[in-house]
Protein backbone atom coordinates (compact mmCIF):
# COMPACT_ATOMS: atom_id res chain seq x y z
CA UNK A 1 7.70 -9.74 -8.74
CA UNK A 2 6.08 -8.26 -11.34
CA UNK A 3 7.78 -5.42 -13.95
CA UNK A 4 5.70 -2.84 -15.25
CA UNK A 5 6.08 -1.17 -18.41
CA UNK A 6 4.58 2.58 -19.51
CA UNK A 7 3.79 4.47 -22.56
CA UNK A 8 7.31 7.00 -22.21
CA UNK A 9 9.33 3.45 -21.60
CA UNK A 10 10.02 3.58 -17.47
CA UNK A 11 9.75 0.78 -15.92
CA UNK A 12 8.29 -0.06 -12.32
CA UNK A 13 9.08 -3.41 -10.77
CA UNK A 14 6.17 -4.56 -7.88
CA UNK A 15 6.27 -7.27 -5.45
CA UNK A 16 3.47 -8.63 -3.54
CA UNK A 17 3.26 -8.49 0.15
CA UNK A 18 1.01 -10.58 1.86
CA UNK A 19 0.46 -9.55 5.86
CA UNK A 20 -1.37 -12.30 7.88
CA UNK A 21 -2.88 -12.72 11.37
CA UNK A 22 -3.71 -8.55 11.50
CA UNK A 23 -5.16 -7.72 15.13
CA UNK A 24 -8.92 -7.11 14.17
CA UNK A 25 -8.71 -3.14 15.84
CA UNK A 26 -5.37 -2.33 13.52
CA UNK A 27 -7.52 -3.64 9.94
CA UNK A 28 -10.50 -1.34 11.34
CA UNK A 29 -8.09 1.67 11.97
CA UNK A 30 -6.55 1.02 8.29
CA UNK A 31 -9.75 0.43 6.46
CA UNK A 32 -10.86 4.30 8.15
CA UNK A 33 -8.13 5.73 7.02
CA UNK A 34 -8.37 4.69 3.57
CA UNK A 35 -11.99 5.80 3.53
CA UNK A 36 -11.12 9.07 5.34
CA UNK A 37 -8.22 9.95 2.08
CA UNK A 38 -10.03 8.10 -0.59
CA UNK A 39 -7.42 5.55 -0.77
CA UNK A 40 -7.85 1.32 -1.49
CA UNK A 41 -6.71 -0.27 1.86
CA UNK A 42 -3.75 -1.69 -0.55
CA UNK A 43 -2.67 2.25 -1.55
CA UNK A 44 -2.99 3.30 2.38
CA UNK A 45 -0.95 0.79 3.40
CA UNK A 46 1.72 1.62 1.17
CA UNK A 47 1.31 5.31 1.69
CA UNK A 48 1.98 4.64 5.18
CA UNK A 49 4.91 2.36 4.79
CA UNK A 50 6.58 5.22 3.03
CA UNK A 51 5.89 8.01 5.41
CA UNK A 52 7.09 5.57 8.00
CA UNK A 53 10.47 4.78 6.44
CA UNK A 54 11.58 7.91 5.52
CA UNK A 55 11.95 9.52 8.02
């Protein structure tokens, strides 16, 4: 875990999240859709996660 601090004093705490054995077609559908909306594979992933859970 790793607590981030910024310049108007918030804090952000991060964890790491390491996802192993992905099926070879689901990495190739992330890694387009991180290219299609500009995004690191890292930042779609996330993106995604959050879509996903709040609904």
């Amino acid at each position: 875990m790793i607590s981030l601090r910024y310049h108007n004093d918030t804090e952000l705490t991060v964890t790491d999240l390491l996802i192993r054995q992905t099926p070879d077609e689901l990495h190739a559908k992330l890694k387009q859709s991180a290219r299609s909306n500009r995004r690191s594979m890292n930042k779609e992933i996330i993106v995604l996660l959050e879509q996903t859970l709040a609904e």
